[in-house]
N, C-alpha and C. Protein backbone atom coordinates (compact mmCIF):
# COMPACT_ATOMS: atom_id res chain seq x y z
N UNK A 1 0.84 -1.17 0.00
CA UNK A 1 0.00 0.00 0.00
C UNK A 1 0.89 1.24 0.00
N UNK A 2 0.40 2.12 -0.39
CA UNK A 2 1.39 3.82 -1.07
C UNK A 2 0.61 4.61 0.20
N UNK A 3 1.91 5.49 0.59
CA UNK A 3 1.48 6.57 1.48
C UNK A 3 2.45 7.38 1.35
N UNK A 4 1.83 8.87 2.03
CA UNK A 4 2.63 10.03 1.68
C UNK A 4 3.11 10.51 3.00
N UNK A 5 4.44 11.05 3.21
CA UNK A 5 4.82 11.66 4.41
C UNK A 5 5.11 12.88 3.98
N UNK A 6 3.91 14.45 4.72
CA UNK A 6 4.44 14.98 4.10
C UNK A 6 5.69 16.10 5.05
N UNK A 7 6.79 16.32 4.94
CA UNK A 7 7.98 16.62 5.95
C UNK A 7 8.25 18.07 5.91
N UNK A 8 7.92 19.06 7.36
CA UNK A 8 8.41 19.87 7.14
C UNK A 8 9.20 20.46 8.29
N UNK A 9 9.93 21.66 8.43
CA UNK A 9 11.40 21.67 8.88
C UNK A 9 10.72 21.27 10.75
N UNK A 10 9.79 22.78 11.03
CA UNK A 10 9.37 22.93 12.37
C UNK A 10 9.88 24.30 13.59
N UNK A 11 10.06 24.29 14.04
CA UNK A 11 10.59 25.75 14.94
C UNK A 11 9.75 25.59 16.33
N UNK A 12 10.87 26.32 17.12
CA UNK A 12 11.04 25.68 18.42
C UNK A 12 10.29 26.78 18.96
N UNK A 13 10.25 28.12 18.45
CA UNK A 13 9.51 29.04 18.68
C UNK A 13 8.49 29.06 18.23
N UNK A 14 7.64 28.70 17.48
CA UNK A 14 6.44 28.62 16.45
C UNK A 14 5.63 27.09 16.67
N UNK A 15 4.51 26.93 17.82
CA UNK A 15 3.54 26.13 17.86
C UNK A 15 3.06 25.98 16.87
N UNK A 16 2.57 27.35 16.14
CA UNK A 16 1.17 26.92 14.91
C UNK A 16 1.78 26.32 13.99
N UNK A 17 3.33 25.76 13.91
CA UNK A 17 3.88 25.35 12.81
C UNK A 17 2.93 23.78 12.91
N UNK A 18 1.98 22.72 14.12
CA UNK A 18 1.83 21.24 13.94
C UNK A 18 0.35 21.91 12.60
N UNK A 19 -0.18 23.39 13.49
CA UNK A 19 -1.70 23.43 13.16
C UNK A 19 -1.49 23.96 11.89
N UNK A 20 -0.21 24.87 11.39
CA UNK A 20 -0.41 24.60 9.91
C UNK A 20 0.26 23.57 9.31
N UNK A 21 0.63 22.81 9.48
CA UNK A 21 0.97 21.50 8.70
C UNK A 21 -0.21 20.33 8.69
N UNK A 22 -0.92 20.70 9.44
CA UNK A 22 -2.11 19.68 9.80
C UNK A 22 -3.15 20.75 8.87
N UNK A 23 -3.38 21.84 8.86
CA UNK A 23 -3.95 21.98 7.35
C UNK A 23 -3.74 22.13 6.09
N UNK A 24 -2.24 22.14 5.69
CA UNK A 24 -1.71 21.96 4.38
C UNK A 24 -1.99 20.59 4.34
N UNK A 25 -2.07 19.30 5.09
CA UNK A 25 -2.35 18.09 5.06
C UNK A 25 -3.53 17.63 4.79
N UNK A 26 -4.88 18.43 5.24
CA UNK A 26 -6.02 17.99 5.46
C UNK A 26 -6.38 18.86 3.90
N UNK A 27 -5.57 20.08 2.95
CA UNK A 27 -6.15 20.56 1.78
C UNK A 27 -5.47 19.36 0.77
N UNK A 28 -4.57 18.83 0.93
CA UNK A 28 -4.01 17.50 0.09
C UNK A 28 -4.67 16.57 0.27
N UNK A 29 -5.32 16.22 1.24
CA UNK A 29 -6.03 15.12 1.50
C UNK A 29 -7.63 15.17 0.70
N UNK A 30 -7.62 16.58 0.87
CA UNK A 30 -8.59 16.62 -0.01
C UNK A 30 -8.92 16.00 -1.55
N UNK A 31 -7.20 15.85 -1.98
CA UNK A 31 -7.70 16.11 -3.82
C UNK A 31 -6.96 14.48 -3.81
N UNK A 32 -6.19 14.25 -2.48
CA UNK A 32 -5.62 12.85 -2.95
C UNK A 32 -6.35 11.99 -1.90
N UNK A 33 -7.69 11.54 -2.19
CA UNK A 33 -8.70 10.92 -1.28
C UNK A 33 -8.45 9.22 -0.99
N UNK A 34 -7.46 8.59 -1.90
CA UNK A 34 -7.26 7.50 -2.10
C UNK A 34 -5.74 7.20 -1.44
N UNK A 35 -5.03 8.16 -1.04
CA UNK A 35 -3.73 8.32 -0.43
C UNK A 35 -3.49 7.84 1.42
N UNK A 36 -3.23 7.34 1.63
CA UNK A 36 -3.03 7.62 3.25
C UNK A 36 -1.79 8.64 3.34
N UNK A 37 -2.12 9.79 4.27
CA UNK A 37 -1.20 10.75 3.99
C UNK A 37 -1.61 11.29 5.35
N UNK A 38 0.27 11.15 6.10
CA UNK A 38 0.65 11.55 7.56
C UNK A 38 1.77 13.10 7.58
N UNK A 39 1.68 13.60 8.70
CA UNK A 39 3.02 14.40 8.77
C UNK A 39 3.84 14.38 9.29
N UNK A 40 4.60 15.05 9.43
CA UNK A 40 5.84 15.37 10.35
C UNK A 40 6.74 16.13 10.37
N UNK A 41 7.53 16.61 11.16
CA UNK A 41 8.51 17.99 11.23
C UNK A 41 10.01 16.57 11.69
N UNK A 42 11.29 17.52 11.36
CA UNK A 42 12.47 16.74 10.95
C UNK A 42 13.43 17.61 12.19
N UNK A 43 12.31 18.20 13.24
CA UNK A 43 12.84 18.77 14.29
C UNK A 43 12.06 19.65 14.89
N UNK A 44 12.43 19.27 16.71
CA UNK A 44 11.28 19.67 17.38
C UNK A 44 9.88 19.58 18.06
N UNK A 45 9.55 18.47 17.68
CA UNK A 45 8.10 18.15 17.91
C UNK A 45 7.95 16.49 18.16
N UNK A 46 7.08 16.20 18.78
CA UNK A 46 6.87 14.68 19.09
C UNK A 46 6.82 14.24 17.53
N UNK A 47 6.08 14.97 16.74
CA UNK A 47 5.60 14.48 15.34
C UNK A 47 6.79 14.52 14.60
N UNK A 48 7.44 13.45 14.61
CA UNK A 48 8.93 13.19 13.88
C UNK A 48 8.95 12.37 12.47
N UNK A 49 9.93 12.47 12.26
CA UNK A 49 9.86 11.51 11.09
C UNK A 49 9.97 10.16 11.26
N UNK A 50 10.37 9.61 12.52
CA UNK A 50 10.40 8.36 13.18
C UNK A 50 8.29 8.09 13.08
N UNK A 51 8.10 9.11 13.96
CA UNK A 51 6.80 8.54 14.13
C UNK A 51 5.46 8.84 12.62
N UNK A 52 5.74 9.55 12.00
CA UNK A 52 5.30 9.52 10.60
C UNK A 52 5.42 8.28 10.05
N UNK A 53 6.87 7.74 10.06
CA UNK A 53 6.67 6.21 9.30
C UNK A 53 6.39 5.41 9.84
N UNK A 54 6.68 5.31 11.25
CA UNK A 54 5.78 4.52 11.99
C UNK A 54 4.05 4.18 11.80
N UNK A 55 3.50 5.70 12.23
CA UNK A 55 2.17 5.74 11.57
C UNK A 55 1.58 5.02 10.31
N UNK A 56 2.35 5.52 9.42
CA UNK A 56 2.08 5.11 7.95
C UNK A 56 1.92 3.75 7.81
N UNK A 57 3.33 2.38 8.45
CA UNK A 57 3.80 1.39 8.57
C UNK A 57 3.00 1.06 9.37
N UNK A 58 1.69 1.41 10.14
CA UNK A 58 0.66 0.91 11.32
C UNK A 58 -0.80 0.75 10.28
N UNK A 59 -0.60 1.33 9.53
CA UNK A 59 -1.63 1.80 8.63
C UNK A 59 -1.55 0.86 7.19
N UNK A 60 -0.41 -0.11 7.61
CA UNK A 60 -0.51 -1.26 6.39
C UNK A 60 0.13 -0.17 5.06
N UNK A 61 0.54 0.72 5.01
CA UNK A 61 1.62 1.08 4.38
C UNK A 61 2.91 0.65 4.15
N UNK A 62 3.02 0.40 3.24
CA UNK A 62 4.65 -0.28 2.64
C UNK A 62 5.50 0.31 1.87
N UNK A 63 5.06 1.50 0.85
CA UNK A 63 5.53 2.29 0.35
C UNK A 63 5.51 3.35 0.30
N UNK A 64 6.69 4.29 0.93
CA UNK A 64 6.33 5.45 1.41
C UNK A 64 7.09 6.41 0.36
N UNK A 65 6.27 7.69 0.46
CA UNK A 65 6.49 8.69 -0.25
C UNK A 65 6.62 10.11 0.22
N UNK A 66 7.75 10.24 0.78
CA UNK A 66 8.31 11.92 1.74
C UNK A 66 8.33 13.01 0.72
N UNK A 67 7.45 13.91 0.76
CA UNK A 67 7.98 14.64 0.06
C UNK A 67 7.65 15.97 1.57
N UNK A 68 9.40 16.71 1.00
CA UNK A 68 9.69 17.73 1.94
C UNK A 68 9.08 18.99 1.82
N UNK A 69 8.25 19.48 2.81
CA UNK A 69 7.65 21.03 2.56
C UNK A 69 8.60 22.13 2.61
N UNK A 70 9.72 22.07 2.13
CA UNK A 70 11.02 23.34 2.12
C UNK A 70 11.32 23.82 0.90
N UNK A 71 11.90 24.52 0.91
CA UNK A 71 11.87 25.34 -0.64
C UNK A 71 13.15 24.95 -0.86
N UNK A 72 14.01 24.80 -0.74
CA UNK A 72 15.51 24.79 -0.76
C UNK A 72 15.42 22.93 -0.78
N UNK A 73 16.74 22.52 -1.74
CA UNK A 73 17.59 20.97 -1.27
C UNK A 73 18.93 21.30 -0.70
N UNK A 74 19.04 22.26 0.65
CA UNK A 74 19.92 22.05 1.82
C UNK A 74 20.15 20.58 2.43
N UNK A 75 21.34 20.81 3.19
CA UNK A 75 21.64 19.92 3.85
C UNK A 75 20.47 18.97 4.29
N UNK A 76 19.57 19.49 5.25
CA UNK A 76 18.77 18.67 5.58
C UNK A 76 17.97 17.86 4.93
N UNK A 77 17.62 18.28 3.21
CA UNK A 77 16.87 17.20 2.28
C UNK A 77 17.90 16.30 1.57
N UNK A 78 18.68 17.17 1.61
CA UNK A 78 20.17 15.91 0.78
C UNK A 78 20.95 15.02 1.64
N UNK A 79 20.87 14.95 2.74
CA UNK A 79 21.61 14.61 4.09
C UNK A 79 21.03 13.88 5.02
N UNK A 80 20.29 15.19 5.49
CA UNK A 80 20.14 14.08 7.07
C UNK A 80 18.67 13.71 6.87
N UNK A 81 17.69 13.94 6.07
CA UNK A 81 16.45 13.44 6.01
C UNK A 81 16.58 12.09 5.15
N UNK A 82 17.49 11.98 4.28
CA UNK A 82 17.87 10.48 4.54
C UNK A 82 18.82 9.59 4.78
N UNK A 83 19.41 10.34 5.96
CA UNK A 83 20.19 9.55 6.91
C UNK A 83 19.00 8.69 8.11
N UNK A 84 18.47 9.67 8.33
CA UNK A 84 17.55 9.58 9.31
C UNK A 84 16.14 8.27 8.68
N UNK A 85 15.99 8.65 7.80
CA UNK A 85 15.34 7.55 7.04
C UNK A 85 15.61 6.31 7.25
N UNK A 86 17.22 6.06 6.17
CA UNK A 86 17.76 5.22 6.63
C UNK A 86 17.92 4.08 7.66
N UNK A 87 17.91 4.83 8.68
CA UNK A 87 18.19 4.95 10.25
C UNK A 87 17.20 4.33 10.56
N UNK A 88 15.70 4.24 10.24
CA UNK A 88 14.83 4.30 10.49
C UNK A 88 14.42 2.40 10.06
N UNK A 89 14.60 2.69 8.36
CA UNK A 89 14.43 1.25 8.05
C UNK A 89 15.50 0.51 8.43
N UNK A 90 15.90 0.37 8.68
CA UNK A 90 16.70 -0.66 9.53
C UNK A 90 16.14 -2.00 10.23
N UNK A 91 14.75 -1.00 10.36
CA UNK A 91 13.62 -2.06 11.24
C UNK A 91 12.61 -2.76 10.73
N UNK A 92 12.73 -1.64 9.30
CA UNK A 92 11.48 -2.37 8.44
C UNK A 92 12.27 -2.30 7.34
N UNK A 93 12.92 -3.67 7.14
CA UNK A 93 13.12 -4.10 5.38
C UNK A 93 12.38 -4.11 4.45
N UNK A 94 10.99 -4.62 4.85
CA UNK A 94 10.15 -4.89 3.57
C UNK A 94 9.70 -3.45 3.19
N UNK A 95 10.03 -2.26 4.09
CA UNK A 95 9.21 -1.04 3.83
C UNK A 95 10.15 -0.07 2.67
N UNK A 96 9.66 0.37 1.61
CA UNK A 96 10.31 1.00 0.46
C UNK A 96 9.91 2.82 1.26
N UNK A 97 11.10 3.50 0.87
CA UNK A 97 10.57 4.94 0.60
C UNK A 97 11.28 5.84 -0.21
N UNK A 98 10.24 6.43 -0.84
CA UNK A 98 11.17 7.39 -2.00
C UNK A 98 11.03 8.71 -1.21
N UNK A 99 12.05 9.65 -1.85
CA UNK A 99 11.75 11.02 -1.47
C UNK A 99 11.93 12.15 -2.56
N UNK A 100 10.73 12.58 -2.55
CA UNK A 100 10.20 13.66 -4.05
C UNK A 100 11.16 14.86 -3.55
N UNK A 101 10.61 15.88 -4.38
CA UNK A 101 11.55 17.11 -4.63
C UNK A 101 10.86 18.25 -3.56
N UNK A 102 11.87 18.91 -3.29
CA UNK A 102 11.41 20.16 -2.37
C UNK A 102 10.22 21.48 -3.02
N UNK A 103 9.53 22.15 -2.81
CA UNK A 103 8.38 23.65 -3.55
C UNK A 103 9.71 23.98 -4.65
N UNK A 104 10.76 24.51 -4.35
CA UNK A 104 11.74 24.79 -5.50
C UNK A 104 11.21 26.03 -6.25
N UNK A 105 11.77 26.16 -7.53
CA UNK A 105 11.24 27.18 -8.02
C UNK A 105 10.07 27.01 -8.92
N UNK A 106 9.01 26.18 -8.17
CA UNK A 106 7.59 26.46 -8.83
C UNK A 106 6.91 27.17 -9.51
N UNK A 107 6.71 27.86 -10.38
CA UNK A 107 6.36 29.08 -10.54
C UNK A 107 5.05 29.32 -10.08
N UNK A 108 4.22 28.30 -9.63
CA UNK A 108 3.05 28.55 -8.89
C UNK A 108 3.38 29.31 -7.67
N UNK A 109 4.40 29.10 -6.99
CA UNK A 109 4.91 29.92 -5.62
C UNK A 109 4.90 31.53 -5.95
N UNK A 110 5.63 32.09 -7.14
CA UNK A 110 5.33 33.61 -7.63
C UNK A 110 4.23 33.91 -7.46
N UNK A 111 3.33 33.60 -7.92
CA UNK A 111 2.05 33.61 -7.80
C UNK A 111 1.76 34.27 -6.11
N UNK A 112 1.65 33.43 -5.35
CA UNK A 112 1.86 33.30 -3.96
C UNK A 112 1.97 34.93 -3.55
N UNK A 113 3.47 34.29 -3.88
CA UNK A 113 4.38 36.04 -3.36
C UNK A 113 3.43 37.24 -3.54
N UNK A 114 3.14 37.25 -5.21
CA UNK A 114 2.56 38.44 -5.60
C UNK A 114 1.08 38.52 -4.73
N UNK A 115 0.17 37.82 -4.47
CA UNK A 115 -0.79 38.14 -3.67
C UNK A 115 -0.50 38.66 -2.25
N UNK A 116 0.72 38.09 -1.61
CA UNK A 116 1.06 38.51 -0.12
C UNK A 116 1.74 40.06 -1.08
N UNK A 117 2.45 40.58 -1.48
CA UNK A 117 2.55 42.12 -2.08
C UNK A 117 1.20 42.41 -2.71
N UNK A 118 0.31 41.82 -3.20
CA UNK A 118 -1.06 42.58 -3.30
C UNK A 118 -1.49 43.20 -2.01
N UNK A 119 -1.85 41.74 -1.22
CA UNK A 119 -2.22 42.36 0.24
C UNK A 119 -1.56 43.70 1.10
N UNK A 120 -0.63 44.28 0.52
CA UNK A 120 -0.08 44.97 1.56
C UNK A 120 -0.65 46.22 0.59
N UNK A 121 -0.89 46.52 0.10
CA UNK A 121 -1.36 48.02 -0.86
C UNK A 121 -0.29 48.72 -1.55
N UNK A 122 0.68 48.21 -1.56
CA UNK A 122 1.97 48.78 -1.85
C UNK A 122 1.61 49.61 -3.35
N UNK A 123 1.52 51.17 -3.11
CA UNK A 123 1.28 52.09 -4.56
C UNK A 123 3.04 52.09 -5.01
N UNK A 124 2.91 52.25 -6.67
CA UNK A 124 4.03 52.62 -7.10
C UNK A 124 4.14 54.41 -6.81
């Protein structure tokens, strides 16, 4: 069975980071209704990437699919998110996981931007 982890960084100062990741999760869940799809932050929070695949792997998931909510492939998406992976299956052989690409330069994200500079009224 296919499932999605979806991974993002987290902050030690910033609570609303579980409650917005739990609704960027619940608007994906929306359009991918056939998906089992968990989260997790890669620091900071009980909700780890340990316990994401765990979840997933409780849920009769076998093939997992991380894709990272960061804009950047820093260290932490080239490195230690699958070191830590790694690390992880160790315990579960039979469990596969790929890991997709970071937001990057989307051009749907411009988009984005320009409405947060709409919002502010900024006259030339």
């Amino acid at each position: 069975m296919k499932g999605i982890l979806i991974l993002a960084h987290g902050s030690k100062n910033n609570k609303d980071s579980i409650d917005i990741l739990n609704k960027i999760i619940d608007m994906v869940k929306k359009d991918k209704k056939d998906l089992i799809i968990e989260g997790a932050f890669i620091s900071f929070f009980k909700m780890n990437i340990e316990t994401g695949i765990k979840s997933l792997i409780d849920k009769g998931v076998d093939d997992i699919y991380v894709i990272p909510y960061f804009l950047f492939e820093g260290t932490h998406v080239k490195k230690n998110i699958p070191d830590k992976i790694n690390n992880i299956l160790k315990a579960y052989p039979e469990v596969t996981v790929k890991i997709g690409k970071t937001l990057g330069t989307d051009p749907r994200l411009s988009k984005i931007l320009i409405d947060r500079i709409d919002e502010l009224n900024i006259k030339e």
